[in-house]
N, C-alpha and C. Protein backbone atom coordinates (compact mmCIF):
# COMPACT_ATOMS: atom_id res chain seq x y z
N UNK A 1 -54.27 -30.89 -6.65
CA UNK A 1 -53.78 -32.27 -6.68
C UNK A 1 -52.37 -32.33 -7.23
N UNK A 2 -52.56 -31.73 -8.02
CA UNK A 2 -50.89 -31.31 -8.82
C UNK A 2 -49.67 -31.04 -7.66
N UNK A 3 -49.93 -29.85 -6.95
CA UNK A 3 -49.44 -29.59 -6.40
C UNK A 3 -49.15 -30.67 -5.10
N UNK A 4 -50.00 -31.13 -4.65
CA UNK A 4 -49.99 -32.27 -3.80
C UNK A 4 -48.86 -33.16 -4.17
N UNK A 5 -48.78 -33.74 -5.22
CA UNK A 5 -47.99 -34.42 -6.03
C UNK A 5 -46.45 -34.08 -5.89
N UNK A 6 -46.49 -32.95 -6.43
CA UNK A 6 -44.86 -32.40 -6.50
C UNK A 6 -44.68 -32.13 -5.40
N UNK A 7 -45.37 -31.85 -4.34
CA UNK A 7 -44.58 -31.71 -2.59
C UNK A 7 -44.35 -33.33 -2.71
N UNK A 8 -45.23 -34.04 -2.57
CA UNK A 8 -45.16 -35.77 -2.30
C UNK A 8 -43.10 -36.19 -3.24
N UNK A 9 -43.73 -35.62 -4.50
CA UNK A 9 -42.07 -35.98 -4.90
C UNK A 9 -40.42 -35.00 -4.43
N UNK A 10 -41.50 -34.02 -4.10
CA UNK A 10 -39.91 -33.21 -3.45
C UNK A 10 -39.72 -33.53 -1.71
N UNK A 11 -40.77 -34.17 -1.32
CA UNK A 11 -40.64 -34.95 -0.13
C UNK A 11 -39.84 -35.91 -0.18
N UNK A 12 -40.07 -36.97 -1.21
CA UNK A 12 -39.35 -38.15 -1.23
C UNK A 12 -37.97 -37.78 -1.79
N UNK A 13 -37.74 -36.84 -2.93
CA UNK A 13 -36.26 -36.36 -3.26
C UNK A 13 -35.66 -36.02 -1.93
N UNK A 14 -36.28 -35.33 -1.19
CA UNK A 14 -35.24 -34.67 -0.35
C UNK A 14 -34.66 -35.45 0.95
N UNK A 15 -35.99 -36.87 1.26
CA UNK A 15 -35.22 -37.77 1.49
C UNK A 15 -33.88 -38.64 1.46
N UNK A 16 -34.27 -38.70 -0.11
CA UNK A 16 -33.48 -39.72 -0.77
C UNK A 16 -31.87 -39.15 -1.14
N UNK A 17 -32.19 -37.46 -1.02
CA UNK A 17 -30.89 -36.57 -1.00
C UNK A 17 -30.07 -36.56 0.45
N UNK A 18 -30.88 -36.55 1.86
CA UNK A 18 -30.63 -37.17 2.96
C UNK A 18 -30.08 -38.31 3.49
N UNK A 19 -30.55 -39.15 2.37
CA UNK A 19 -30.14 -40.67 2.63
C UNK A 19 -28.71 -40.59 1.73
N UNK A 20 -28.72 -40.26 0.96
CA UNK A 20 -27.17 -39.84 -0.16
C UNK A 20 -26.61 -39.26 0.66
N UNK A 21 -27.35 -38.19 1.11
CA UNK A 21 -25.57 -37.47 2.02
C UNK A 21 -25.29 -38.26 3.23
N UNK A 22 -25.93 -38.81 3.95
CA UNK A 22 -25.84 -40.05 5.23
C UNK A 22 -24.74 -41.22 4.57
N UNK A 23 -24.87 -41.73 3.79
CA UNK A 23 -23.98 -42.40 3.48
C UNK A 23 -22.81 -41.74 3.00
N UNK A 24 -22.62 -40.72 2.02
CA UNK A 24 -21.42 -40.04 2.00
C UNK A 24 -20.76 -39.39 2.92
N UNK A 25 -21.27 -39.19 4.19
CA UNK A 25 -21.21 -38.89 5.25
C UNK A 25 -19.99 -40.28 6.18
N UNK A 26 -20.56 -41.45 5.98
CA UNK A 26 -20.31 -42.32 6.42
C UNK A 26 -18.94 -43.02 5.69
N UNK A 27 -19.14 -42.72 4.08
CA UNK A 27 -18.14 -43.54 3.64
C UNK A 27 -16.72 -42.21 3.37
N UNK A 28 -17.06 -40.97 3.48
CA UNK A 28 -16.20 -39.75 4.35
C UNK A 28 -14.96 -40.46 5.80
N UNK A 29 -15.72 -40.61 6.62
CA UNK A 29 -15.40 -41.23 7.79
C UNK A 29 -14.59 -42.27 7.24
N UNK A 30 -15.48 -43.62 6.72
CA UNK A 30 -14.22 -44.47 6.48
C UNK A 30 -13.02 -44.25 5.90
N UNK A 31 -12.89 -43.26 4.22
CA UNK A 31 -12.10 -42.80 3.76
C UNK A 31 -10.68 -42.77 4.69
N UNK A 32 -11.44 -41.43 6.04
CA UNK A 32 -10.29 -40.70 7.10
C UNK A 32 -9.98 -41.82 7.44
N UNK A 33 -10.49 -42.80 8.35
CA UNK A 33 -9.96 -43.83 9.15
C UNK A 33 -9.29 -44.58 8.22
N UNK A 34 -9.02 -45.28 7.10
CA UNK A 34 -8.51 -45.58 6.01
C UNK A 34 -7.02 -44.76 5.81
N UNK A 35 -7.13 -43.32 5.46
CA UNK A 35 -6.28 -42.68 5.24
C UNK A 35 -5.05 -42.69 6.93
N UNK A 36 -5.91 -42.58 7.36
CA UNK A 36 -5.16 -42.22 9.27
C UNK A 36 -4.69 -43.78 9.19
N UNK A 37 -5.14 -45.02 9.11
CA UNK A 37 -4.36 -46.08 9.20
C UNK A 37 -3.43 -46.29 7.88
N UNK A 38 -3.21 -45.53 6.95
CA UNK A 38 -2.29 -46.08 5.64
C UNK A 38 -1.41 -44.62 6.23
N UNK A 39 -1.67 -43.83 7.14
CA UNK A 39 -0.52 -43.28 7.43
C UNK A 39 0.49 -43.66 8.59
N UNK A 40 -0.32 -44.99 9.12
CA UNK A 40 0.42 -45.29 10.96
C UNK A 40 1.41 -45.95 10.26
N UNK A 41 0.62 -47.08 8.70
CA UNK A 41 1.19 -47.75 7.89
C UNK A 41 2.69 -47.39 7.97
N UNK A 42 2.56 -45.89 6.56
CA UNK A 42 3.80 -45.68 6.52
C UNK A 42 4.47 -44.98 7.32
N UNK A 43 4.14 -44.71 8.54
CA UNK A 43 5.28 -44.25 9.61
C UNK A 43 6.23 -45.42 10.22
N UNK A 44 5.00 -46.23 10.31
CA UNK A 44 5.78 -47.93 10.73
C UNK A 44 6.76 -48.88 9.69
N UNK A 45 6.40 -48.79 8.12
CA UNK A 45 7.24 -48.96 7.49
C UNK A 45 8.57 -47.60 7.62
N UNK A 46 8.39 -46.74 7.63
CA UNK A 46 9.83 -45.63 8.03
C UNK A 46 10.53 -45.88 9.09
N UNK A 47 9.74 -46.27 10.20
CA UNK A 47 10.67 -46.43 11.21
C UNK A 47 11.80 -47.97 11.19
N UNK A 48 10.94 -48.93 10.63
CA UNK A 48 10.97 -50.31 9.89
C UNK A 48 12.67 -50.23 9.26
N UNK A 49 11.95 -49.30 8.14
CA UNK A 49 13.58 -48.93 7.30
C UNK A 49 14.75 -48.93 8.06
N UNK A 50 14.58 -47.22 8.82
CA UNK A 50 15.35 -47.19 9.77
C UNK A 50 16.27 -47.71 10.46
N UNK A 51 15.35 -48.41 11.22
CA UNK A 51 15.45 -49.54 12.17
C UNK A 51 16.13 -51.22 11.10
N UNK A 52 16.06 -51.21 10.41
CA UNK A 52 16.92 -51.78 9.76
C UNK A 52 18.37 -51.47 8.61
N UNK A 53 17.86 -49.85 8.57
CA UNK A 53 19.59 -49.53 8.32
C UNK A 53 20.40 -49.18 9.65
N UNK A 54 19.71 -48.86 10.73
CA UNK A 54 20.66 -49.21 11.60
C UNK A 54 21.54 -50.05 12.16
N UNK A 55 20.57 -51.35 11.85
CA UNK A 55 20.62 -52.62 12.09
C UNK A 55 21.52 -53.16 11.03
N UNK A 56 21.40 -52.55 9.87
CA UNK A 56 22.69 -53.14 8.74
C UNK A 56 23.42 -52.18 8.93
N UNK A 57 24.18 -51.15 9.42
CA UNK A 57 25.48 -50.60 9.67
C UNK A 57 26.17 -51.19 11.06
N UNK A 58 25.30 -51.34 12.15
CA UNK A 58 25.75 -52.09 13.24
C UNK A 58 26.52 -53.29 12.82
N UNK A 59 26.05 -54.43 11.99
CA UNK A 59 26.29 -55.32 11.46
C UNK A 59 27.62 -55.34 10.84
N UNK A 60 27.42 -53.87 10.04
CA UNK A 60 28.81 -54.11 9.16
C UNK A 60 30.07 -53.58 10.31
N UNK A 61 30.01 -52.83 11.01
CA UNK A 61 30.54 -52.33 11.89
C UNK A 61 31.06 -53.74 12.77
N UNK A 62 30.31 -54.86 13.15
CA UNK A 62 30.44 -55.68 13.86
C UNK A 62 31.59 -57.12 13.18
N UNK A 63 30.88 -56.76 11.59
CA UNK A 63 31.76 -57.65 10.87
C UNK A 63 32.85 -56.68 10.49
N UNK A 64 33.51 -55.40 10.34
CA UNK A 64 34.68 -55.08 10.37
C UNK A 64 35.49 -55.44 11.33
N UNK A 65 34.83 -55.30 12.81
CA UNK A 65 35.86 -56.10 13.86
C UNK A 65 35.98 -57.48 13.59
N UNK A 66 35.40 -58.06 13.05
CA UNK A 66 35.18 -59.76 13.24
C UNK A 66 36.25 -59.85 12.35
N UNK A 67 36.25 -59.25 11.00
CA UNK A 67 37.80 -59.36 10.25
C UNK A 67 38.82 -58.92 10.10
N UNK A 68 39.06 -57.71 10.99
CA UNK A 68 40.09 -57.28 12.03
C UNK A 68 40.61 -58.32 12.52
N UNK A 69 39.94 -58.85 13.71
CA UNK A 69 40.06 -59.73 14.67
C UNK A 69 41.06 -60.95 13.71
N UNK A 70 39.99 -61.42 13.12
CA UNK A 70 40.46 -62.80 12.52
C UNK A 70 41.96 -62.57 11.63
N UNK A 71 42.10 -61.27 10.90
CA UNK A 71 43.06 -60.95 10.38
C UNK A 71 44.35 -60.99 11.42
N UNK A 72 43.84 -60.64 12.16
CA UNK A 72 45.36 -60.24 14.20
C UNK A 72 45.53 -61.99 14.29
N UNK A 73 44.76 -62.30 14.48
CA UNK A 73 44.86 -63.94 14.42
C UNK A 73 45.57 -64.82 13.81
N UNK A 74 45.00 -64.80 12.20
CA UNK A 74 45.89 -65.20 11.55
C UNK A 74 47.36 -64.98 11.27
N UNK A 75 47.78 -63.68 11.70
CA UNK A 75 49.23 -63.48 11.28
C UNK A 75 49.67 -63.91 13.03
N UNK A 76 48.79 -64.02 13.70
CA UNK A 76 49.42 -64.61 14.92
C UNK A 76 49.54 -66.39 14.81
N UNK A 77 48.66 -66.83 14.27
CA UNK A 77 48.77 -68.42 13.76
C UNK A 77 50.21 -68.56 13.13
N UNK A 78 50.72 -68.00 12.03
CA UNK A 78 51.23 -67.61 10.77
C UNK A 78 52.75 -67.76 12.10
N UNK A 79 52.33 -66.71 12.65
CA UNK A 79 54.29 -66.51 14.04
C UNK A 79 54.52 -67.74 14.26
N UNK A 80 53.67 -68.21 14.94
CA UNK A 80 53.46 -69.69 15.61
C UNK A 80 54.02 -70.66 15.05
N UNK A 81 53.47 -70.52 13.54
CA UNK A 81 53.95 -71.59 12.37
C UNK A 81 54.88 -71.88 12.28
N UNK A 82 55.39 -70.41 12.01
CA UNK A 82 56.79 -70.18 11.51
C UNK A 82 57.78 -70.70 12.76
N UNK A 83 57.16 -70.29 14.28
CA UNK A 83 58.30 -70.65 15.17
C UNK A 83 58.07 -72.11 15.87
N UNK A 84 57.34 -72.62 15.25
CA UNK A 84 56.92 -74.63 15.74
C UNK A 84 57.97 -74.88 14.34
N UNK A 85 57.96 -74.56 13.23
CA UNK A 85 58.70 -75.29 12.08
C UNK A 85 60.37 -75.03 12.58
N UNK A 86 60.04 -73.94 12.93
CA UNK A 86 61.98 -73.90 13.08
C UNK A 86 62.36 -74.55 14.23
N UNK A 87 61.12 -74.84 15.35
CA UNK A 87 61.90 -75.73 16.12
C UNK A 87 61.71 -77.04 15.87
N UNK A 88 61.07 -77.57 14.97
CA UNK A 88 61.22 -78.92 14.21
C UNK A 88 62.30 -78.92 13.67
N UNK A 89 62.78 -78.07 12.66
CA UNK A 89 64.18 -78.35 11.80
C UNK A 89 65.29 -78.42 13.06
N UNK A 90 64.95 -77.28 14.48
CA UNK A 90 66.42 -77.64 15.54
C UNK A 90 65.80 -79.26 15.70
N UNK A 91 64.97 -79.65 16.53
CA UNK A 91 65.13 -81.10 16.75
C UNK A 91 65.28 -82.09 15.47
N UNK A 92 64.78 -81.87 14.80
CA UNK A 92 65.45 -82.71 13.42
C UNK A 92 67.13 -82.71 13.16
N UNK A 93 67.59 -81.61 13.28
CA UNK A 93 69.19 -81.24 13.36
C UNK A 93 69.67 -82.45 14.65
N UNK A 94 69.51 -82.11 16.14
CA UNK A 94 69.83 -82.30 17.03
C UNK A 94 69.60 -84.13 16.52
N UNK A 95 68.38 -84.42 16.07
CA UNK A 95 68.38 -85.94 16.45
C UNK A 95 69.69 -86.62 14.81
N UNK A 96 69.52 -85.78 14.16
CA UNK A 96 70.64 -86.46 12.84
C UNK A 96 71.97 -86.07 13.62
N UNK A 97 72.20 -84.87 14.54
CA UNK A 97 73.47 -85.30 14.83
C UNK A 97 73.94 -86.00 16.08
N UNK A 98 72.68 -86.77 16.53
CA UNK A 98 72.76 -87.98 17.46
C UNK A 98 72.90 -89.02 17.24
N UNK A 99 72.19 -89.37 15.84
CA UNK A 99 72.31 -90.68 15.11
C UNK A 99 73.91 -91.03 14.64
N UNK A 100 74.39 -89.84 14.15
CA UNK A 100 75.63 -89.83 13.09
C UNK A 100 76.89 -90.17 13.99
């Protein structure tokens, strides 16, 4: 009867050791799938980076021409200025020595 007994409980242990490794088995698996998606993660944040320091050197690259540009401009405004004022002072001349 004894013996009966201790098979009956090393029956049910070895179950219950079955049923333990089935689930460690299982939460194994999730772990990987876990790990395999926190790695798509950070490949997608790397490329992310990337893809946005590219995106901020393009930028600066785009705003060096933009203040290039605007700089060629302004000293071209600046000519302009200078040569609309001097032909204000000739017609200002011309009309005082029409009046006089």
């Amino acid at each position: 009867a004894e013996l009966t007994a201790s098979n009956a409980a090393l029956a049910w242990a070895h179950e219950d050791l079955q049923a333990h490794a089935s689930q460690l088995s299982h939460a194994r698996a999730a772990l990987a799938d876990a790990a395999h998606e926190l790695r798509l993660g950070v490949q997608g944040l790397e490329a992310a980076d990337a893809n946005g320091h590219d995106l901020a050197c393009s930028a600066r690259a785009q705003l060096a021409g933009v203040c290039a540009s605007n700089e060629a401009l302004q000293e071209e405004l600046q000519d302009d200025l200078a040569e609309a004022s001097t032909k204000v002072e000739q017609l200002q001349q011309q009309l005082a020595e029409e009046h006089a």
